[in-house]
C-alpha atoms as a PDB file:
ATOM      1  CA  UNK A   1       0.000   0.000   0.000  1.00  0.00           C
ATOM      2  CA  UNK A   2       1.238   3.377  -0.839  1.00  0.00           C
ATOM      3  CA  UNK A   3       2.199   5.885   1.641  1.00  0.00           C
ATOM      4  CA  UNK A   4       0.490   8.242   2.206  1.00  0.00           C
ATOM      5  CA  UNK A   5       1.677  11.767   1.274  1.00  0.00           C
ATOM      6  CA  UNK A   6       0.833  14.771   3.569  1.00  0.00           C
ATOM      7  CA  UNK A   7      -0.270  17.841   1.636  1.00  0.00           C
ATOM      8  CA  UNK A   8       2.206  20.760   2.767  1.00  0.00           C
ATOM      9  CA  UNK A   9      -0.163  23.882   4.742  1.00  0.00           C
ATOM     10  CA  UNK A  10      -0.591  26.795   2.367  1.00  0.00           C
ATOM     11  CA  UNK A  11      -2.360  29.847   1.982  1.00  0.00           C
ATOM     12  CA  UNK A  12      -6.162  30.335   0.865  1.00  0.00           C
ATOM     13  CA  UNK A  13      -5.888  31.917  -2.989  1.00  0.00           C
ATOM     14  CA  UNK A  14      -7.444  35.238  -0.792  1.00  0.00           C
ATOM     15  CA  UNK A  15      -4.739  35.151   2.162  1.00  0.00           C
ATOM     16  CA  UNK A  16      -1.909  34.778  -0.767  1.00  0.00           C
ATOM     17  CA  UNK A  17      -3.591  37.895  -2.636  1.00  0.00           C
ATOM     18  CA  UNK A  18      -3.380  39.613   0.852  1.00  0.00           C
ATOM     19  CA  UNK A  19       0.081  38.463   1.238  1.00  0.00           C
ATOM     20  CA  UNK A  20       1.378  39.317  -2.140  1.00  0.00           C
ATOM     21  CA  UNK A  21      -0.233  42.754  -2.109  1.00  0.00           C
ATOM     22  CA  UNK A  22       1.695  43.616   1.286  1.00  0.00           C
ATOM     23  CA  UNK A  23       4.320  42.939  -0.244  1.00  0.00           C
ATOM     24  CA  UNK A  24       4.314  44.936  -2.877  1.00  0.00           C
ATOM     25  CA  UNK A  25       2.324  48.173  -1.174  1.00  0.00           C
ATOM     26  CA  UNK A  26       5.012  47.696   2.021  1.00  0.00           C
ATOM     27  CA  UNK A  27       8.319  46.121   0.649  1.00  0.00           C
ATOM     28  CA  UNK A  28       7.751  46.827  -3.274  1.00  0.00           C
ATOM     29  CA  UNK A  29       6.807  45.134  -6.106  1.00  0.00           C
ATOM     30  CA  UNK A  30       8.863  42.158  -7.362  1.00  0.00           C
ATOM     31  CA  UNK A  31       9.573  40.691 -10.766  1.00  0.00           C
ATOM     32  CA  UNK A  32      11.147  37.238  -9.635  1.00  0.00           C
ATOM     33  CA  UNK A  33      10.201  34.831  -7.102  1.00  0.00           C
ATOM     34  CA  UNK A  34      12.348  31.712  -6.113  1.00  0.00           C
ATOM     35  CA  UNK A  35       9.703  29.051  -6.611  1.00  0.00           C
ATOM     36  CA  UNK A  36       9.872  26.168  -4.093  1.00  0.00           C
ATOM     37  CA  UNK A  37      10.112  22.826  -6.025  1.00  0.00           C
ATOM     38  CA  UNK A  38       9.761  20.646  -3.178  1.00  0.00           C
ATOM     39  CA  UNK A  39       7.520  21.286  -0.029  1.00  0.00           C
ATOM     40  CA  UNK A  40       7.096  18.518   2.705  1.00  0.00           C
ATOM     41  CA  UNK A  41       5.068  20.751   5.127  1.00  0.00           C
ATOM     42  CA  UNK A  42       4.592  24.830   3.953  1.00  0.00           C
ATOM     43  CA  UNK A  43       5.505  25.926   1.124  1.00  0.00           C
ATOM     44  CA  UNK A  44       7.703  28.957   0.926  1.00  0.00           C
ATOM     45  CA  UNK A  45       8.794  31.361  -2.036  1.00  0.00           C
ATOM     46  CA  UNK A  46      10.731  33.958  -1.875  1.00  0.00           C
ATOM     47  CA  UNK A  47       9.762  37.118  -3.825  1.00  0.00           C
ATOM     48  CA  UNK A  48      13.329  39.148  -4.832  1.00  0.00           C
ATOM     49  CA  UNK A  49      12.571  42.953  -4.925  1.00  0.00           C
ATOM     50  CA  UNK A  50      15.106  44.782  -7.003  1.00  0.00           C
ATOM     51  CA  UNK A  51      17.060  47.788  -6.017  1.00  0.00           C
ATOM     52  CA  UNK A  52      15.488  51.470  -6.784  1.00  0.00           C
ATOM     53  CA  UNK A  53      16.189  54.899  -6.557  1.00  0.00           C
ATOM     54  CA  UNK A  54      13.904  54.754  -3.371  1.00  0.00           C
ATOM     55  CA  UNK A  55      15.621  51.970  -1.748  1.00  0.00           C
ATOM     56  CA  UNK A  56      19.425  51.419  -3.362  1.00  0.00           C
ATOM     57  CA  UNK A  57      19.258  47.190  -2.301  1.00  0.00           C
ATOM     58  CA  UNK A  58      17.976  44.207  -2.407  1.00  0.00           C
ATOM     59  CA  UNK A  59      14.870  42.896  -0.525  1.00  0.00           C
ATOM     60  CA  UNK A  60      13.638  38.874  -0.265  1.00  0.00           C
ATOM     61  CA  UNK A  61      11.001  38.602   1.835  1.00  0.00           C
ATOM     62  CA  UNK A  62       9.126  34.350   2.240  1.00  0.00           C
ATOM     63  CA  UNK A  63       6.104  33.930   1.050  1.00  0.00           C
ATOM     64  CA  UNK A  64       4.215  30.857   2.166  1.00  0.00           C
ATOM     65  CA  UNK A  65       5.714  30.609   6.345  1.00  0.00           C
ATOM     66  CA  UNK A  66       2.135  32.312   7.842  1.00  0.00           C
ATOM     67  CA  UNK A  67       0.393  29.348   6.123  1.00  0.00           C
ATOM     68  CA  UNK A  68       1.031  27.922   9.532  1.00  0.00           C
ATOM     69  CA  UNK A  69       0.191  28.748  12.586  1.00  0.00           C
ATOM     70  CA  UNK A  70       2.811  28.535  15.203  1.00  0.00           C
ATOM     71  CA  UNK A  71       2.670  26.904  18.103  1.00  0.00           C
ATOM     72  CA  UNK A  72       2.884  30.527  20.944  1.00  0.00           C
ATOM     73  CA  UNK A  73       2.842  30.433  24.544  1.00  0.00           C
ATOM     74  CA  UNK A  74      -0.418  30.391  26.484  1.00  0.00           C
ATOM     75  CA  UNK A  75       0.051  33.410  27.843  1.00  0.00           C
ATOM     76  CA  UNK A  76       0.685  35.328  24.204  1.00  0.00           C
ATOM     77  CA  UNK A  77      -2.021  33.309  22.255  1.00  0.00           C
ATOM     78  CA  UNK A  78      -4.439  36.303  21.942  1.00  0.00           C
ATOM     79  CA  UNK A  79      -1.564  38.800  20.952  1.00  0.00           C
ATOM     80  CA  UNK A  80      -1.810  37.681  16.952  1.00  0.00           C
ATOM     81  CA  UNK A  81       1.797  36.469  16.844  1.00  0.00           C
ATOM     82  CA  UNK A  82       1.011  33.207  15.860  1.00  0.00           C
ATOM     83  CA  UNK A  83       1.614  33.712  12.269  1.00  0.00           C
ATOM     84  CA  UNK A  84       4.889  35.310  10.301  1.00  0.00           C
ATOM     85  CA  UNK A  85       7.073  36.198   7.335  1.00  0.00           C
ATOM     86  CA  UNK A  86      10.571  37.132   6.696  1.00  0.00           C
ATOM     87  CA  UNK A  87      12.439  39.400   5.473  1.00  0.00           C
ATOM     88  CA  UNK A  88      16.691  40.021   4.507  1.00  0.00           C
ATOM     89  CA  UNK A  89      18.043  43.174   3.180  1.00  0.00           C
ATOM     90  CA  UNK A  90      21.111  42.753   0.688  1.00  0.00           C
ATOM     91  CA  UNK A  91      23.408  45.349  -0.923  1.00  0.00           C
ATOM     92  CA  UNK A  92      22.963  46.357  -4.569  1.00  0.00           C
ATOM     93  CA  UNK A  93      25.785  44.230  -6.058  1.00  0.00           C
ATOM     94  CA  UNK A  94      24.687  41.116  -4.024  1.00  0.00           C
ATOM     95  CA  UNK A  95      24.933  37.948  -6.700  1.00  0.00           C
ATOM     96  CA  UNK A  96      20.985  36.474  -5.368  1.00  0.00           C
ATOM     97  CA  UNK A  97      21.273  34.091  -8.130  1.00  0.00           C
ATOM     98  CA  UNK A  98      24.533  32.829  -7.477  1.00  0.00           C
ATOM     99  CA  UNK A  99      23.988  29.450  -5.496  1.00  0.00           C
ATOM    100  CA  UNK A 100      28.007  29.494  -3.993  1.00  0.00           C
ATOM    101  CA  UNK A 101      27.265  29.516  -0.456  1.00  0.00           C
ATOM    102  CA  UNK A 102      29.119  33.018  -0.112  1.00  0.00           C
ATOM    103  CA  UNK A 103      26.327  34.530  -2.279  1.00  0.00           C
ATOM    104  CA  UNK A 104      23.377  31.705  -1.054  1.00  0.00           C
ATOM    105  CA  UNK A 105      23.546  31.759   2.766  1.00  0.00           C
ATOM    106  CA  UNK A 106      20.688  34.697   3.773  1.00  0.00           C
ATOM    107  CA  UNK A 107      18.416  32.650   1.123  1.00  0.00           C
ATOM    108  CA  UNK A 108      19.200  29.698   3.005  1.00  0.00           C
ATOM    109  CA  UNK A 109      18.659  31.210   6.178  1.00  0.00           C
ATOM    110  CA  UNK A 110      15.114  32.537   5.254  1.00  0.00           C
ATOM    111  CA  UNK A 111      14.121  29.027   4.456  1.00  0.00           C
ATOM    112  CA  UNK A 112      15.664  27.505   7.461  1.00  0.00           C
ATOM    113  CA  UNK A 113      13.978  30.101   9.777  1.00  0.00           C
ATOM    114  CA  UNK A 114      10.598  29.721   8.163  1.00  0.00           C
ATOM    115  CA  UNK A 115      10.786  26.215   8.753  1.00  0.00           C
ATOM    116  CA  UNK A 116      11.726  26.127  12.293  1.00  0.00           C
ATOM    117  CA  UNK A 117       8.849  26.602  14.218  1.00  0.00           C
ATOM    118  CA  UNK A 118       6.917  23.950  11.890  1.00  0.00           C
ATOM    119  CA  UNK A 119      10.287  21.311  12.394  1.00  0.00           C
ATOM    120  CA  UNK A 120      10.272  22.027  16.418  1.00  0.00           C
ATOM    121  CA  UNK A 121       6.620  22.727  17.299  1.00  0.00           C
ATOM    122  CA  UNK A 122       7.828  26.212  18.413  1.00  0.00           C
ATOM    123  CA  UNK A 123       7.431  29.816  17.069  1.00  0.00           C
ATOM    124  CA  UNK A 124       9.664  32.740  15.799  1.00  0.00           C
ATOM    125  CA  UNK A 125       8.984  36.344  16.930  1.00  0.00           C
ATOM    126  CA  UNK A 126      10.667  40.276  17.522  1.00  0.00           C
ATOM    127  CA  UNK A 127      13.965  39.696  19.577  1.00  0.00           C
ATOM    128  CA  UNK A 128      14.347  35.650  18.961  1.00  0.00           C
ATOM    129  CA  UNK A 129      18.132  34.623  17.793  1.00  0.00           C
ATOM    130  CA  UNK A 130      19.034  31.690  15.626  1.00  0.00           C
ATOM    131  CA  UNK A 131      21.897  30.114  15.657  1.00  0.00           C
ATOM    132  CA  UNK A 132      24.337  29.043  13.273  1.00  0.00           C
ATOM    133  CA  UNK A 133      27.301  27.747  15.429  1.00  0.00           C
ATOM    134  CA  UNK A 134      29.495  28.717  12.879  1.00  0.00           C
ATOM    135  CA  UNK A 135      30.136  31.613   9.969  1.00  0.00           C
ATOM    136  CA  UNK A 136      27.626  31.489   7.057  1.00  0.00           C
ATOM    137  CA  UNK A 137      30.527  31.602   4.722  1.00  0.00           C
ATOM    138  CA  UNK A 138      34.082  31.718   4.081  1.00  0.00           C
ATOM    139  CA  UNK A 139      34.117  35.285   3.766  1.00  0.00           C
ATOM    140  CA  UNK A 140      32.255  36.727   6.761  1.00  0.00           C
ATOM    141  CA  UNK A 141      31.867  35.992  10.671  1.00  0.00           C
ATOM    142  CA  UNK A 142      28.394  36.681  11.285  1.00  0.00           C
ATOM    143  CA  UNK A 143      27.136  33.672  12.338  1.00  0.00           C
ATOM    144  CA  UNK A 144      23.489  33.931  13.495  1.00  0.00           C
ATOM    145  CA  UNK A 145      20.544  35.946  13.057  1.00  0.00           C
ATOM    146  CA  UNK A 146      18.376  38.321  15.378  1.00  0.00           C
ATOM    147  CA  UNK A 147      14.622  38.752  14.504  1.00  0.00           C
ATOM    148  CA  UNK A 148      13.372  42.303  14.633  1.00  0.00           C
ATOM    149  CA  UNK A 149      11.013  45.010  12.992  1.00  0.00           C
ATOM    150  CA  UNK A 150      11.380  46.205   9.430  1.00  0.00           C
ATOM    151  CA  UNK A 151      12.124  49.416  10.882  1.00  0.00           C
ATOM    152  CA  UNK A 152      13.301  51.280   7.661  1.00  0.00           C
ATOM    153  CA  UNK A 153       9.751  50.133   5.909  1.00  0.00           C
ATOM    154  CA  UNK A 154       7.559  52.208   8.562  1.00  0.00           C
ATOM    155  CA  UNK A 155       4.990  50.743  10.516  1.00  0.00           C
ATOM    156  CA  UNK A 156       2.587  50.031   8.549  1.00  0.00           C
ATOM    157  CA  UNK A 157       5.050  47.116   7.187  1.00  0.00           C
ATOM    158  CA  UNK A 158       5.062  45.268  10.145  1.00  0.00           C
ATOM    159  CA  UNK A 159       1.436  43.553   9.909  1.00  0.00           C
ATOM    160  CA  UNK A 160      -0.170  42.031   7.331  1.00  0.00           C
ATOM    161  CA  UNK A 161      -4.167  42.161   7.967  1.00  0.00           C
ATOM    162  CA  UNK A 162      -5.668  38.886   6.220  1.00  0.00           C
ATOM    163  CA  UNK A 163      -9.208  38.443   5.156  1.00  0.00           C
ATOM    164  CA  UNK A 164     -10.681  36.403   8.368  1.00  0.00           C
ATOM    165  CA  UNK A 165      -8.973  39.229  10.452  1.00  0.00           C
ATOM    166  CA  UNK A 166      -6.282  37.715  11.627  1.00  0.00           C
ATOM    167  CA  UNK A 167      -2.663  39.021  11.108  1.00  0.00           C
ATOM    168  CA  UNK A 168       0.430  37.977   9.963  1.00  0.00           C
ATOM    169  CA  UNK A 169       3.549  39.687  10.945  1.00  0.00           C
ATOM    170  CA  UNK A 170       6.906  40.434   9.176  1.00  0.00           C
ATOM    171  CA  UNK A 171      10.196  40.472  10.728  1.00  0.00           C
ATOM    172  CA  UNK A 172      13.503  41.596   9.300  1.00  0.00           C
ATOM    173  CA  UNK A 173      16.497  39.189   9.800  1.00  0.00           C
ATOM    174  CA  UNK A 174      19.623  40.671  11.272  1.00  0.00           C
ATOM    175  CA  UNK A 175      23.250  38.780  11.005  1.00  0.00           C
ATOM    176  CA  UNK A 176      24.954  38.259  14.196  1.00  0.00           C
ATOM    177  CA  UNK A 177      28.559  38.244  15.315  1.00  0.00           C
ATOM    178  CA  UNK A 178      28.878  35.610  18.182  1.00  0.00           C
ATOM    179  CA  UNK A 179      29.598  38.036  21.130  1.00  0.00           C
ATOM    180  CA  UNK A 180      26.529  39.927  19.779  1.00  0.00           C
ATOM    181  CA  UNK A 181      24.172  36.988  20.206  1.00  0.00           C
ATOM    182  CA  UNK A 182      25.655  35.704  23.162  1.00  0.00           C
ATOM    183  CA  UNK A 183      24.836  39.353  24.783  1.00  0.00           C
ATOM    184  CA  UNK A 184      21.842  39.608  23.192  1.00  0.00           C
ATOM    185  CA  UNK A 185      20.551  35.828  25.516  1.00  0.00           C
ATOM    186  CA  UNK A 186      22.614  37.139  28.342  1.00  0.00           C
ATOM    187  CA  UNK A 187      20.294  40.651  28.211  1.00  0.00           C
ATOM    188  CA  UNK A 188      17.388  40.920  25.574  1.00  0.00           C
ATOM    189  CA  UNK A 189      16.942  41.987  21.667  1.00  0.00           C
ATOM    190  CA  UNK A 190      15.960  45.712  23.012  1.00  0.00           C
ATOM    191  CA  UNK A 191      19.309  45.979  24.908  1.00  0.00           C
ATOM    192  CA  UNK A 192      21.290  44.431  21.801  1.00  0.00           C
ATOM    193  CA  UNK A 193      19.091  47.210  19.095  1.00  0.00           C
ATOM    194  CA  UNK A 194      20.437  50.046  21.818  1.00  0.00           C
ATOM    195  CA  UNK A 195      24.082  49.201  21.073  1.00  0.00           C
ATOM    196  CA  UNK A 196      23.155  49.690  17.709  1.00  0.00           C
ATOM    197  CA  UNK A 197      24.691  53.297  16.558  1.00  0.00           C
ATOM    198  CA  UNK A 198      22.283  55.524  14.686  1.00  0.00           C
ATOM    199  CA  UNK A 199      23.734  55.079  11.238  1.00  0.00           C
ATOM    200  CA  UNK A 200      23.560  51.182  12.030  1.00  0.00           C
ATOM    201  CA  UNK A 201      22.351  49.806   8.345  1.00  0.00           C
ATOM    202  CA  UNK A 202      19.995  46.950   8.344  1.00  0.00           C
ATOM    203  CA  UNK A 203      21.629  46.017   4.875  1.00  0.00           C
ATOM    204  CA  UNK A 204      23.635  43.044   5.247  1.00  0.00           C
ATOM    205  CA  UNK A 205      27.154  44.087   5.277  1.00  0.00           C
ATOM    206  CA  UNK A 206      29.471  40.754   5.546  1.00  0.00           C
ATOM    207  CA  UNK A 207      32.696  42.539   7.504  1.00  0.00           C
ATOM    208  CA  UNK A 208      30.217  45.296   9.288  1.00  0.00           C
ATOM    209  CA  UNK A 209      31.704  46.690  12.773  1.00  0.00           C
ATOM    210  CA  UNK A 210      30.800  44.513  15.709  1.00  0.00           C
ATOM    211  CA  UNK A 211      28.640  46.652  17.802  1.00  0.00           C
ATOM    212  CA  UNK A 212      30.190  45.432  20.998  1.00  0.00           C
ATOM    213  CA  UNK A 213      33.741  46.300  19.652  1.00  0.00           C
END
């Protein structure tokens, strides 16, 4: 007898509409999309919005991780946090379609994270850290990931309203030196963002200053 094959969750074709045009109002509008060939449990594109005059990088934001609900604690279940998307900012000469792991990683890293809380019955949200034990590359030593608000979009890019009222919110990956995510567990996400200087650029910069340096 065959086994059975478990449908991945996805959107409704009206929550991916909603989706889609947040996106594109918030974030802006996007001409390529890495399609997800193979999806055990959500599945998850990323949408590649090209640098403009407005906004001089790259921005990949998932599409496809609030298909699930994630598993929150009791005591934040009526806070809407339940359900997410990612985003990564990347310089203007960043090679996103250059699969060397130098160029791949912060793709890599948006799938990973919007798999987590699926994989380990958990949930992502503003302040969590993931970590990647070691460098992402060759070429850098940021080696972990802080999630936080897509400050630099404005507010009104932080929550997706979907049709059945419920939201899903978008949070803006950060790279991590070590020290800096060890500080940020020893103290919290809002202590770590104070270190921050005022210029500090959200664009991922591979040899940036260590804040704590």
């Amino acid at each position: 007898m065959a086994e059975e094959t478990q449908m991945p969750e996805l959107y409704t074709d009206e929550e991916l509409d909603a989706i889609e045009a947040h996106i594109i109002s918030q974030f802006g509008d996007f001409e390529h999309v890495f399609h997800e060939i193979v999806s055990p449990d959500i599945h998850v594109d990323i949408c590649i919005i090209d640098p403009t005059s407005e906004f001089d990088h790259y921005t990949l934001v998932t599409m496809g991780m609030g298909a699930h609900r994630m598993n929150v604690p009791e005591e934040l279940k009526d806070n809407n946090v339940d359900r997410a998307e990612l985003l990564i900012t990347l310089p203007p000469d960043w090679e996103v379609q250059n699969d060397d792991e130098r160029w791949y990683w912060p793709i890599r890293c948006l799938k990973a994270c919007a798999r987590l809380p699926g994989e380990y019955d958990t949930w992502l949200g503003y302040g969590h850290t993931v970590s990647n034990e070691e460098p992402y590359a060759d070429n850098t030593e940021l080696c972990g990931l802080m999630l936080t608000f897509p400050y630099f979009f404005g507010r009104d890019a932080v929550i997706c309203k979907m049709p059945d009222g419920s939201e899903v919110n978008f949070y803006q990956l950060i790279p991590l030196y070590k020290n800096e995510m060890d500080f940020k567990i020893e103290n919290d996400a809002e202590t770590l963002e104070d270190m921050f200087p005022e210029d500090f650029d959200t664009v991922v910069d591979i040899k940036r200053k260590n804040v704590l340096e």
